[in-house]
PDB file of N, CA and C in Angstrom:
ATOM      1  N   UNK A   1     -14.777   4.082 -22.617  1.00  0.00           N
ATOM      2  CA  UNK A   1     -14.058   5.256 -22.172  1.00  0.00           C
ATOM      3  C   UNK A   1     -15.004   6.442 -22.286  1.00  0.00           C
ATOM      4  N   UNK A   2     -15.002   7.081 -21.358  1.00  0.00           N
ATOM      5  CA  UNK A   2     -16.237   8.575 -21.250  1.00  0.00           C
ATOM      6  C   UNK A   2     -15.264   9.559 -21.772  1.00  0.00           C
ATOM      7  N   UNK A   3     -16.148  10.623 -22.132  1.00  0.00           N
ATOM      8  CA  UNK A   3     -15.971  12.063 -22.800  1.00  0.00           C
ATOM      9  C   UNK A   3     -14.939  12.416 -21.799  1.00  0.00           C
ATOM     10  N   UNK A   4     -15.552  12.306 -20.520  1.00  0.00           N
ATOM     11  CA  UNK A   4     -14.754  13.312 -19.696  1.00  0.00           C
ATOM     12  C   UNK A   4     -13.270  12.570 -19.650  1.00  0.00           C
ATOM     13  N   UNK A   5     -12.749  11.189 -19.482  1.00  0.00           N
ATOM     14  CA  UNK A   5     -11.592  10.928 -19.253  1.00  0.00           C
ATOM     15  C   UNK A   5     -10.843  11.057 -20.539  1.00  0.00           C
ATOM     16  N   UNK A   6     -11.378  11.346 -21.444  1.00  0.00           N
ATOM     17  CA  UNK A   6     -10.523  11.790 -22.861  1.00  0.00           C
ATOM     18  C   UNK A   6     -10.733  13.182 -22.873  1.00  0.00           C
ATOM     19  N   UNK A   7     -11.349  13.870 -22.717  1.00  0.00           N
ATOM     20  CA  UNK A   7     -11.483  15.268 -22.135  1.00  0.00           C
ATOM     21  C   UNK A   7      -9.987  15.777 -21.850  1.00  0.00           C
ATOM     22  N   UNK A   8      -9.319  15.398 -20.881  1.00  0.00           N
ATOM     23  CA  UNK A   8      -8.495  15.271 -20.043  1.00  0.00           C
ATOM     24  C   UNK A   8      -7.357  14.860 -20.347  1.00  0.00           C
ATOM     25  N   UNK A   9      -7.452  14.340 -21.932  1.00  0.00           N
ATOM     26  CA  UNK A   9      -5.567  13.682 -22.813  1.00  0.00           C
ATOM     27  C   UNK A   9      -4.852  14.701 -23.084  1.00  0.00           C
ATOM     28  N   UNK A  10      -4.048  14.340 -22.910  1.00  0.00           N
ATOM     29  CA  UNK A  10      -2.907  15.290 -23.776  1.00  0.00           C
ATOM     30  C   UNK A  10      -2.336  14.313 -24.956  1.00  0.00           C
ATOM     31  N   UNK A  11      -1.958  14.964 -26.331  1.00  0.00           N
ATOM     32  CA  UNK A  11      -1.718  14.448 -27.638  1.00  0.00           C
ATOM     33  C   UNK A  11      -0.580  13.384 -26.940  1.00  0.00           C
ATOM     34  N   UNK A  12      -0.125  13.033 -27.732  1.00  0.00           N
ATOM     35  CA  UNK A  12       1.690  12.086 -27.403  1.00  0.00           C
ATOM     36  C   UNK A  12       2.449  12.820 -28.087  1.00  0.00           C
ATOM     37  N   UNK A  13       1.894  13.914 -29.346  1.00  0.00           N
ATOM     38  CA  UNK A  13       3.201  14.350 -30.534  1.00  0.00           C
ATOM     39  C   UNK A  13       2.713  15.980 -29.711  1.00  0.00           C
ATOM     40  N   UNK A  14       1.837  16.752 -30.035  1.00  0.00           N
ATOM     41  CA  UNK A  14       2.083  18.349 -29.554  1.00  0.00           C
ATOM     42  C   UNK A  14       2.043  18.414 -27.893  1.00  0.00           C
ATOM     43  N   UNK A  15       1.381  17.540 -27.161  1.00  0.00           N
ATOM     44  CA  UNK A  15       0.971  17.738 -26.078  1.00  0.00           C
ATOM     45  C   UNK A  15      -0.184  18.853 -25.767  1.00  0.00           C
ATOM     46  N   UNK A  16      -0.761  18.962 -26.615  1.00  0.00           N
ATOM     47  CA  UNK A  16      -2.372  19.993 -26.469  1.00  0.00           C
ATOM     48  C   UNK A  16      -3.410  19.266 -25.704  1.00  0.00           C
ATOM     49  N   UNK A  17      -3.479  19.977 -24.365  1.00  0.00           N
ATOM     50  CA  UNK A  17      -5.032  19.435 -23.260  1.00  0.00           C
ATOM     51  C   UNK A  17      -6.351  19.862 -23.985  1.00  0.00           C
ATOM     52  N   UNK A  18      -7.209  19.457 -24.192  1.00  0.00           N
ATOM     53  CA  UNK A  18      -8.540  19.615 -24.709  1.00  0.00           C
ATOM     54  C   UNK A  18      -8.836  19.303 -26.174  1.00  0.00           C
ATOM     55  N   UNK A  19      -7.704  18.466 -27.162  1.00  0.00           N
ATOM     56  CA  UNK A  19      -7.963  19.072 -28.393  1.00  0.00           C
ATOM     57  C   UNK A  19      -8.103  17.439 -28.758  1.00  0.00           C
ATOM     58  N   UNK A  20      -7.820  16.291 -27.991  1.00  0.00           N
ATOM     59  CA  UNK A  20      -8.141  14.891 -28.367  1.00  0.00           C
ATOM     60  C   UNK A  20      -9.733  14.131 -28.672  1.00  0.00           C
ATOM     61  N   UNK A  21      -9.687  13.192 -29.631  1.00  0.00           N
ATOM     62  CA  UNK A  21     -11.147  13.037 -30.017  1.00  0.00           C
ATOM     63  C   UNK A  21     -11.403  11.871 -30.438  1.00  0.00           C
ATOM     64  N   UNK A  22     -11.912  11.064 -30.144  1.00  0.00           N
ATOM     65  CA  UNK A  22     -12.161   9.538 -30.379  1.00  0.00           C
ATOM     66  C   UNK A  22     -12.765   9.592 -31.424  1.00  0.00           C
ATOM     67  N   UNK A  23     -12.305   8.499 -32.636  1.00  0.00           N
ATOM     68  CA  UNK A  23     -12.623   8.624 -34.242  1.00  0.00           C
ATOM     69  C   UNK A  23     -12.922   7.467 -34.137  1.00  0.00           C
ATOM     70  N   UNK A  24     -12.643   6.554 -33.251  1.00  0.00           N
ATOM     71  CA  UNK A  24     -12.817   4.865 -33.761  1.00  0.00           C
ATOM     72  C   UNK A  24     -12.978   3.858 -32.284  1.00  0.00           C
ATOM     73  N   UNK A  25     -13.631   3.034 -32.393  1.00  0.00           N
ATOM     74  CA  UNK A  25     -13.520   1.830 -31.195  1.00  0.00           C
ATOM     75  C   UNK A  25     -13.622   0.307 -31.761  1.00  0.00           C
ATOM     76  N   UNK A  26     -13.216  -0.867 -31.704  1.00  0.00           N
ATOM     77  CA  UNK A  26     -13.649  -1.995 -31.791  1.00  0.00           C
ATOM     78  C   UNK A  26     -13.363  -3.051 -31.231  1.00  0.00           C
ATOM     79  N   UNK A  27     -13.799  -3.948 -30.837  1.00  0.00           N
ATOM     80  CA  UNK A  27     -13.077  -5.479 -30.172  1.00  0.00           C
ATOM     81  C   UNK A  27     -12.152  -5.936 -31.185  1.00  0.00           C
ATOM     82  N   UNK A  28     -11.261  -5.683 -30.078  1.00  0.00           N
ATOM     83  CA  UNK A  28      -9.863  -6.241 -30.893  1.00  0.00           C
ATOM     84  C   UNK A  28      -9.771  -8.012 -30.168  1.00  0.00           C
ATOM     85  N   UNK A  29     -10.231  -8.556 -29.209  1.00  0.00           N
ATOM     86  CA  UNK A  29     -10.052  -9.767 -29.022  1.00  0.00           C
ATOM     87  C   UNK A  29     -11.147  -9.829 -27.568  1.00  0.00           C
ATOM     88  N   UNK A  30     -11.518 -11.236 -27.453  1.00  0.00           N
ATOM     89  CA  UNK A  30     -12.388 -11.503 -26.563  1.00  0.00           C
ATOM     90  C   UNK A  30     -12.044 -13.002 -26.205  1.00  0.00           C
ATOM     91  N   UNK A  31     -12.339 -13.076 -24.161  1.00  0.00           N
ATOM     92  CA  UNK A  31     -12.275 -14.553 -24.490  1.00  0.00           C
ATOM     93  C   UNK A  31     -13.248 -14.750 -22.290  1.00  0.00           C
ATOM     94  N   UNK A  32     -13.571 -15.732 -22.556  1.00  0.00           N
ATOM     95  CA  UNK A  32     -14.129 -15.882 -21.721  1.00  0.00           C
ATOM     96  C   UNK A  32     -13.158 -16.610 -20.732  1.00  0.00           C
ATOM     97  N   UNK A  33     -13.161 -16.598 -19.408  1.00  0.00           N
ATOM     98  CA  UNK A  33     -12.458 -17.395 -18.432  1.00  0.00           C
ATOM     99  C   UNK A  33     -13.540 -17.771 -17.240  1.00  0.00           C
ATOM    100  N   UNK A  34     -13.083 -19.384 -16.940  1.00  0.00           N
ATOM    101  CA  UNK A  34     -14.115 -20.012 -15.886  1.00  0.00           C
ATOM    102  C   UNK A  34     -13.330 -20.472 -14.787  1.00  0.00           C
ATOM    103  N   UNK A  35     -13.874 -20.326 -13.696  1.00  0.00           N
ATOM    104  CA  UNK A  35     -13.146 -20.637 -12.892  1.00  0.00           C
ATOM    105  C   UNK A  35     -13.563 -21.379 -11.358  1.00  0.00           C
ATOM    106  N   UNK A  36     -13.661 -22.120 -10.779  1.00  0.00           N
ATOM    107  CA  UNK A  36     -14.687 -23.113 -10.066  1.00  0.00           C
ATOM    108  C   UNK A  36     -14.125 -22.839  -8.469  1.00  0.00           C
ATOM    109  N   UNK A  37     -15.064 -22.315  -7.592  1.00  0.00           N
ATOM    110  CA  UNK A  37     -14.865 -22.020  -6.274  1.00  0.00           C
ATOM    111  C   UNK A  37     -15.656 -22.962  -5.182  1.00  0.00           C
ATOM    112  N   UNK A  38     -15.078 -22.375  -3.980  1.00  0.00           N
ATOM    113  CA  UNK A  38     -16.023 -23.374  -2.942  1.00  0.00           C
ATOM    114  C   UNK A  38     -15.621 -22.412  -1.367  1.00  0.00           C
ATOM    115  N   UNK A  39     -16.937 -22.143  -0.904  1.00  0.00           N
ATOM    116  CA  UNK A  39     -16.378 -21.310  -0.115  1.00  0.00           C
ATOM    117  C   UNK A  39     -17.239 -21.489   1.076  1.00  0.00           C
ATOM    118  N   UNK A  40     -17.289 -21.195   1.828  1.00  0.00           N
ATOM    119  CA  UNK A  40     -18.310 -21.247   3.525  1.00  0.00           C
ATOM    120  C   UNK A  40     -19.608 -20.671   3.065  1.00  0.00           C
ATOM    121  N   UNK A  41     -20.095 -21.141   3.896  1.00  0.00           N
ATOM    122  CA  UNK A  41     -21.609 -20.325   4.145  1.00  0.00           C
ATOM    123  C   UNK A  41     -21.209 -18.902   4.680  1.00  0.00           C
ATOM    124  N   UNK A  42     -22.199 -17.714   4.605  1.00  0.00           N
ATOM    125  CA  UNK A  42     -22.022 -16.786   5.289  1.00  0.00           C
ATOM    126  C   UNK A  42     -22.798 -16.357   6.423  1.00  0.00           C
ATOM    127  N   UNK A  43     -23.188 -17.208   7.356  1.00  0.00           N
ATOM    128  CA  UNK A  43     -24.030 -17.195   7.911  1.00  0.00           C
ATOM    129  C   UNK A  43     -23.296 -18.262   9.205  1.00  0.00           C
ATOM    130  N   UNK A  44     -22.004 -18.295   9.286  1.00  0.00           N
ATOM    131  CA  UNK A  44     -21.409 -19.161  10.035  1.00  0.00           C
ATOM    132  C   UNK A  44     -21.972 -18.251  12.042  1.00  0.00           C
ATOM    133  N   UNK A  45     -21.643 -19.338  12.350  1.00  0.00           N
ATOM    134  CA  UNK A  45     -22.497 -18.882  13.623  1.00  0.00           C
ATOM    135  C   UNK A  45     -21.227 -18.953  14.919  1.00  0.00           C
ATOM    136  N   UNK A  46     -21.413 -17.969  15.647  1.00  0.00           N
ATOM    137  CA  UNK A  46     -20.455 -17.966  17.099  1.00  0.00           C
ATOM    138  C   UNK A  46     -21.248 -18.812  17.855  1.00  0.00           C
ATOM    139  N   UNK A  47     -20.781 -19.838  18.654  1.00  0.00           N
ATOM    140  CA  UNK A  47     -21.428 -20.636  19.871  1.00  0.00           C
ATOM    141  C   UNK A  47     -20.540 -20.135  20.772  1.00  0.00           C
ATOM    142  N   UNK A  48     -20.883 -19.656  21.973  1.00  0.00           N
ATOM    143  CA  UNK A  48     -19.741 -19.612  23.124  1.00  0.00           C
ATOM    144  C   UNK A  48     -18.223 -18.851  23.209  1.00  0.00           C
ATOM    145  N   UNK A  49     -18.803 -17.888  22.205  1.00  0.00           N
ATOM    146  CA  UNK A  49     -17.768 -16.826  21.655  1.00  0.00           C
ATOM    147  C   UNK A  49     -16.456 -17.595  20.795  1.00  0.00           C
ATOM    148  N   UNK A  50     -17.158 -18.991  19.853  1.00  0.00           N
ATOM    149  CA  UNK A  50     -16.200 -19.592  19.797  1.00  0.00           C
ATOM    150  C   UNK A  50     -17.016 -19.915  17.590  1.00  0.00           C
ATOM    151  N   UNK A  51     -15.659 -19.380  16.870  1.00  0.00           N
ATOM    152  CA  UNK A  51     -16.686 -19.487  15.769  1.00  0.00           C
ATOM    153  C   UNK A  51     -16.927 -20.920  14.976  1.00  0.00           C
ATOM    154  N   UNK A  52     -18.296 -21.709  14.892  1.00  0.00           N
ATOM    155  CA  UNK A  52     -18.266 -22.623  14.330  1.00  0.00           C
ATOM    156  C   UNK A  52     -18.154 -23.023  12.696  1.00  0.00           C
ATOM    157  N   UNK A  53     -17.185 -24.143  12.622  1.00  0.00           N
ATOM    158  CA  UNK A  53     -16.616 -24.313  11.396  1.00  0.00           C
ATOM    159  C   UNK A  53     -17.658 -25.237  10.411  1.00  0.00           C
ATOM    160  N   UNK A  54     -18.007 -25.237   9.171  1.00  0.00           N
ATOM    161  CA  UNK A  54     -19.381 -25.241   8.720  1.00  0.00           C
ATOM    162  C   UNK A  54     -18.919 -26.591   8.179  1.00  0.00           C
ATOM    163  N   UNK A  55     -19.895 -27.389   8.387  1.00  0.00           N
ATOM    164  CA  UNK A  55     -20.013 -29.032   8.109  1.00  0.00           C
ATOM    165  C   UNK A  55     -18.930 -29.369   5.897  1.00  0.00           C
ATOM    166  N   UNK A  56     -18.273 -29.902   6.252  1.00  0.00           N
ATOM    167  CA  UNK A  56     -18.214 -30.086   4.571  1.00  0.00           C
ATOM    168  C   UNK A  56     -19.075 -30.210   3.264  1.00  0.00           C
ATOM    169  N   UNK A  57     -20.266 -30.677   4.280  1.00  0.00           N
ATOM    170  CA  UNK A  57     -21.447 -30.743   3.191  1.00  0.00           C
ATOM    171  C   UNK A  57     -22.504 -29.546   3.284  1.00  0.00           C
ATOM    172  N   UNK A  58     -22.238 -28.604   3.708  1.00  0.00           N
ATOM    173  CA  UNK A  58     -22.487 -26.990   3.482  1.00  0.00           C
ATOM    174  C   UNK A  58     -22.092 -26.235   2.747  1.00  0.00           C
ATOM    175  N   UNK A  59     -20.544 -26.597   2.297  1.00  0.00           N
ATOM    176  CA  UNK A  59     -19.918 -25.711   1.766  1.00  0.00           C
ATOM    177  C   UNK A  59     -20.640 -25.285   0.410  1.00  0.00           C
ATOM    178  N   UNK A  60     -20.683 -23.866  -0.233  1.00  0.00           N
ATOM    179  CA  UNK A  60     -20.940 -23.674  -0.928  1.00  0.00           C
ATOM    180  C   UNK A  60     -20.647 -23.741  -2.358  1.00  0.00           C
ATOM    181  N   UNK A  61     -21.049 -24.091  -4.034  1.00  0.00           N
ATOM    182  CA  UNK A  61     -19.919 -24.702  -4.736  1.00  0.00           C
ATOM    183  C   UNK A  61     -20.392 -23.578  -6.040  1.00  0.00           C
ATOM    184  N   UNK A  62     -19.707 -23.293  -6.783  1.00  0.00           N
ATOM    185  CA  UNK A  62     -19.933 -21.944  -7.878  1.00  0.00           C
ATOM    186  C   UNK A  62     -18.885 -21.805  -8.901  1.00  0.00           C
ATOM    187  N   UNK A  63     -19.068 -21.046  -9.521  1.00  0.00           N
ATOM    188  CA  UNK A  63     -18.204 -20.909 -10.747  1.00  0.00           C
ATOM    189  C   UNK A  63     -18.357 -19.260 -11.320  1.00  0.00           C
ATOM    190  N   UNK A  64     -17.075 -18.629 -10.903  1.00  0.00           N
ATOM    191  CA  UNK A  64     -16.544 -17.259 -11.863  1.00  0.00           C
ATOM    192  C   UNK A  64     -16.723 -17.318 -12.863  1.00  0.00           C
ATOM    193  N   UNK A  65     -17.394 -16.535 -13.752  1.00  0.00           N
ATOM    194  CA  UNK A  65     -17.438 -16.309 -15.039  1.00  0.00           C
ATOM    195  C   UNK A  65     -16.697 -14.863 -15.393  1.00  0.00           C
ATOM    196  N   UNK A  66     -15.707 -14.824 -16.237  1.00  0.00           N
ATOM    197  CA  UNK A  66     -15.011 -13.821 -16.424  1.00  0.00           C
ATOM    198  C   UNK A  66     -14.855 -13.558 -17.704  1.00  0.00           C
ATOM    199  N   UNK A  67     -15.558 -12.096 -18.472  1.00  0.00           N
ATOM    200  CA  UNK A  67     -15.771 -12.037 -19.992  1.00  0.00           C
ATOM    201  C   UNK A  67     -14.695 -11.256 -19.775  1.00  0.00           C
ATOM    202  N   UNK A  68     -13.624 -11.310 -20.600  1.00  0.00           N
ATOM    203  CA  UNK A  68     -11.872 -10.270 -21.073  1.00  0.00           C
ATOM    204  C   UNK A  68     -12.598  -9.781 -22.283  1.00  0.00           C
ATOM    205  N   UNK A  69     -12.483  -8.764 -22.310  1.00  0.00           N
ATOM    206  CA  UNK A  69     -12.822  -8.337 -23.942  1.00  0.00           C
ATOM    207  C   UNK A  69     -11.582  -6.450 -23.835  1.00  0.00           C
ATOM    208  N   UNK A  70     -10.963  -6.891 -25.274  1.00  0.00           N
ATOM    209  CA  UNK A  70     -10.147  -5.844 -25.184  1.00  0.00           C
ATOM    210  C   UNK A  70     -10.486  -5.135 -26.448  1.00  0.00           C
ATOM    211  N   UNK A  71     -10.439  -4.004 -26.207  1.00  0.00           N
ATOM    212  CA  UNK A  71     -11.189  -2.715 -27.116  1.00  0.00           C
ATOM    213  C   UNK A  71      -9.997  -1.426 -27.629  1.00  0.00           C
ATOM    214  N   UNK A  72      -9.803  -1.644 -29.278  1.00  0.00           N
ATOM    215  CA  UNK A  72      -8.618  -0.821 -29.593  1.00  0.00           C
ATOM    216  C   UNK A  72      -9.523   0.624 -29.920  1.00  0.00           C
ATOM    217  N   UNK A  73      -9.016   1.949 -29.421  1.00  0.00           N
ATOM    218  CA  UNK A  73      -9.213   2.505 -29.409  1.00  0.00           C
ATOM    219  C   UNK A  73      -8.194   3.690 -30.452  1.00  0.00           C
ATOM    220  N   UNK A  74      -9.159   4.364 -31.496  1.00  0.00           N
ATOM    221  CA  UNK A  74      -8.209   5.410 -32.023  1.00  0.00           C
ATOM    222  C   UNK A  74      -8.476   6.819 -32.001  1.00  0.00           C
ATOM    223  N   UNK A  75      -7.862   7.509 -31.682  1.00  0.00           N
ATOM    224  CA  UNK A  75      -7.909   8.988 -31.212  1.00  0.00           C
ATOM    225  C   UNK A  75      -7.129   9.944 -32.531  1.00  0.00           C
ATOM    226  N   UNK A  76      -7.300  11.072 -32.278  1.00  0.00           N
ATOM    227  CA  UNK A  76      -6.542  12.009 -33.006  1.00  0.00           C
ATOM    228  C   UNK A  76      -6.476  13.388 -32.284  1.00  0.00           C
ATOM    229  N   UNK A  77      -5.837  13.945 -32.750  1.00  0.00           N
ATOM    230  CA  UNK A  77      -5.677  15.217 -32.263  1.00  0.00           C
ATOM    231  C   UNK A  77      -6.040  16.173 -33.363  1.00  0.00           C
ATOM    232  N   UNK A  78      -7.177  17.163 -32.535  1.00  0.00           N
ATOM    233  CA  UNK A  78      -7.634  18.277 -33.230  1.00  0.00           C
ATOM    234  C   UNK A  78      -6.558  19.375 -33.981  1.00  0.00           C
ATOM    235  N   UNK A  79      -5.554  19.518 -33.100  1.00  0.00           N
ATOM    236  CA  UNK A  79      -4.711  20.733 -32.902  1.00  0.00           C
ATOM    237  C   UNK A  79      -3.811  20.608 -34.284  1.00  0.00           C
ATOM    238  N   UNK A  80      -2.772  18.797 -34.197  1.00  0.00           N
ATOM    239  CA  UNK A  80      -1.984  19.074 -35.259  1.00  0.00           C
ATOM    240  C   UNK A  80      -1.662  17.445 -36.586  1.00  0.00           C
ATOM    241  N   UNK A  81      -3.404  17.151 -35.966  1.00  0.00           N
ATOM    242  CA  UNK A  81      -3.371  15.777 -36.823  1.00  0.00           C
ATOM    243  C   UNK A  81      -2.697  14.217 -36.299  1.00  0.00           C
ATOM    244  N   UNK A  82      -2.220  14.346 -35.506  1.00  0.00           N
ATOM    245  CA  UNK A  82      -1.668  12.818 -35.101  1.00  0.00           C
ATOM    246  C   UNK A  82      -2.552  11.927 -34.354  1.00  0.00           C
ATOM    247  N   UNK A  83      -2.327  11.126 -35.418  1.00  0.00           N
ATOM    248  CA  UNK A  83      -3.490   9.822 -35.104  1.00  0.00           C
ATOM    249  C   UNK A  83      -2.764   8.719 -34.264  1.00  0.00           C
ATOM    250  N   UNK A  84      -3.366   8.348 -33.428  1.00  0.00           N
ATOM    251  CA  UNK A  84      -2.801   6.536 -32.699  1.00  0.00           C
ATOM    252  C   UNK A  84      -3.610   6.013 -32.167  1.00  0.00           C
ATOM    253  N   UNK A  85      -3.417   4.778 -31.473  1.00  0.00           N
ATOM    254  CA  UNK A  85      -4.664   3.711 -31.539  1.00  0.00           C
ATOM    255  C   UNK A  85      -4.051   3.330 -29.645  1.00  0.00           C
ATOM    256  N   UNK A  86      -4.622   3.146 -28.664  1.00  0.00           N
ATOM    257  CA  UNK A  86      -4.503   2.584 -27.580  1.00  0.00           C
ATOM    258  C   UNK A  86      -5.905   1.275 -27.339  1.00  0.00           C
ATOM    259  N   UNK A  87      -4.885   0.069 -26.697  1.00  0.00           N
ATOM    260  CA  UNK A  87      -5.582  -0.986 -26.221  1.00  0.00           C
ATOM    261  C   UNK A  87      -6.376  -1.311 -25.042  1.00  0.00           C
ATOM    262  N   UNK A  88      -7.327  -0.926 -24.571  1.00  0.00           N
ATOM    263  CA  UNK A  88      -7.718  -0.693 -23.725  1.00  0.00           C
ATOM    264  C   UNK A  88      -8.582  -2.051 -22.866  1.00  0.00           C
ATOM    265  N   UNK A  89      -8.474  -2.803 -21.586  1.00  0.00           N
ATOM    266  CA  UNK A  89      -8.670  -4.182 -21.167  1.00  0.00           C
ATOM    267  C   UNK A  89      -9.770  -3.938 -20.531  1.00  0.00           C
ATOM    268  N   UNK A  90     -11.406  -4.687 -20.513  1.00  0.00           N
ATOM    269  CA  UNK A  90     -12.468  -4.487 -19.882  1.00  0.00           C
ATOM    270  C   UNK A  90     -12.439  -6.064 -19.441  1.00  0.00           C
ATOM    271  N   UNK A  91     -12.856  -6.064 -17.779  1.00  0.00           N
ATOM    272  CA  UNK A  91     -13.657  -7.427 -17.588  1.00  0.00           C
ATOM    273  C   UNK A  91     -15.000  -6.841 -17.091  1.00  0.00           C
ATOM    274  N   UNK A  92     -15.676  -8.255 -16.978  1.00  0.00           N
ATOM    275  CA  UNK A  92     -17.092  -8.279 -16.533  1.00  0.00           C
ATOM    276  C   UNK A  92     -16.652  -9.321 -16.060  1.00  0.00           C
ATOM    277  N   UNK A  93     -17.576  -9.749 -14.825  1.00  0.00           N
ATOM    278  CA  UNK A  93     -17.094 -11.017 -14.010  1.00  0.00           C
ATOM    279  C   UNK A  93     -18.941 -11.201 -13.736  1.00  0.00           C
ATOM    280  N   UNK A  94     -19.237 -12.719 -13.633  1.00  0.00           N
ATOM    281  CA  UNK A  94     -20.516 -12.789 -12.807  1.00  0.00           C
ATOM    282  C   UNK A  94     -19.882 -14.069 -11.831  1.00  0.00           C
ATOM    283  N   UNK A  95     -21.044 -14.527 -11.402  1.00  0.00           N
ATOM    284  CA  UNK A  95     -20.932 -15.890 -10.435  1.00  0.00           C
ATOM    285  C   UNK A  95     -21.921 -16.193 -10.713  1.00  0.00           C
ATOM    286  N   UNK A  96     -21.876 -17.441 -10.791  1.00  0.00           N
ATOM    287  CA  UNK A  96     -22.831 -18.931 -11.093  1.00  0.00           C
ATOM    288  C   UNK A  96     -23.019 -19.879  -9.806  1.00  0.00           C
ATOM    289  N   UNK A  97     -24.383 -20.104  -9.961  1.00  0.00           N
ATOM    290  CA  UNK A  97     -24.443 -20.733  -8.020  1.00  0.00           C
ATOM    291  C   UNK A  97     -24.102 -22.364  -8.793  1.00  0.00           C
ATOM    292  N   UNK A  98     -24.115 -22.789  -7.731  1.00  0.00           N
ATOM    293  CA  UNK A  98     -23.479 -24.379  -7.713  1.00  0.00           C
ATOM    294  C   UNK A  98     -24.340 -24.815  -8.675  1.00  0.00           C
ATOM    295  N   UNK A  99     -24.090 -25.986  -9.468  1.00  0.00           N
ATOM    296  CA  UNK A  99     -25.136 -26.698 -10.676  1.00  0.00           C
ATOM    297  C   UNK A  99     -24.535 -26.342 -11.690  1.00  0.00           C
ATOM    298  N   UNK A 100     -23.466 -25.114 -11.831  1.00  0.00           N
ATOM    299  CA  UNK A 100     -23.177 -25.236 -13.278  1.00  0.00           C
ATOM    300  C   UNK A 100     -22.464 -25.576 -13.844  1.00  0.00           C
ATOM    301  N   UNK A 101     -22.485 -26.633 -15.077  1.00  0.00           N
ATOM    302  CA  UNK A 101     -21.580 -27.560 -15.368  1.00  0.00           C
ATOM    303  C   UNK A 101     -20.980 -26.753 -16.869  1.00  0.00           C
ATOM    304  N   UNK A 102     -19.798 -25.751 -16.773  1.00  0.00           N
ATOM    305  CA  UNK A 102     -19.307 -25.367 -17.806  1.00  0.00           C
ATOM    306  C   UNK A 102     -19.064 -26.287 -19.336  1.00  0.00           C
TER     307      UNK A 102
END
């Protein structure tokens, strides 16, 4: 989370704009997700204004990699002391070319 989008809180108890301040962050839980695709070439070709459909043994074969990692966040307020904690959900995703055997 950046300066500027906490910049921008208002408390939950006074409602004061500018006076919120991040005191704390940590991984509160993490987990990886895999997930196995198969998709066309991209390079499929028009013959005769007509689009050709790519042999089965072209198809391309891969695997999503998806890191979840969720990050508790605790704030306070400058103005009149009230502290609370929000959960906040990050992914990262890559792709893995065909060959990888999770």
């Amino acid at each position: 989370m950046s300066a500027i989008k906490t910049l921008f809180r208002r408390c939950p108890n006074c409602g004061r704009l500018f006076e919120i301040r991040i005191i704390g962050k940590k991984l509160a839980d993490e987990k990886i997700v895999t997930n196995k695709f198969e998709r066309a070439p991209q390079d499929t070709a028009l013959i005769g204004g007509r689009v050709v459909l790519p042999v089965p043994s072209l198809m391309s074969e891969g695997v999503v990699i998806v890191d979840e990692k969720e990050f508790q966040y605790s704030y306070e307020c400058k103005h009149c002391g009230h502290k609370w904690l929000e959960l906040v959900k990050k992914d990262d995703m890559s792709v893995s070319p065909n060959g990888y055997d999770p």
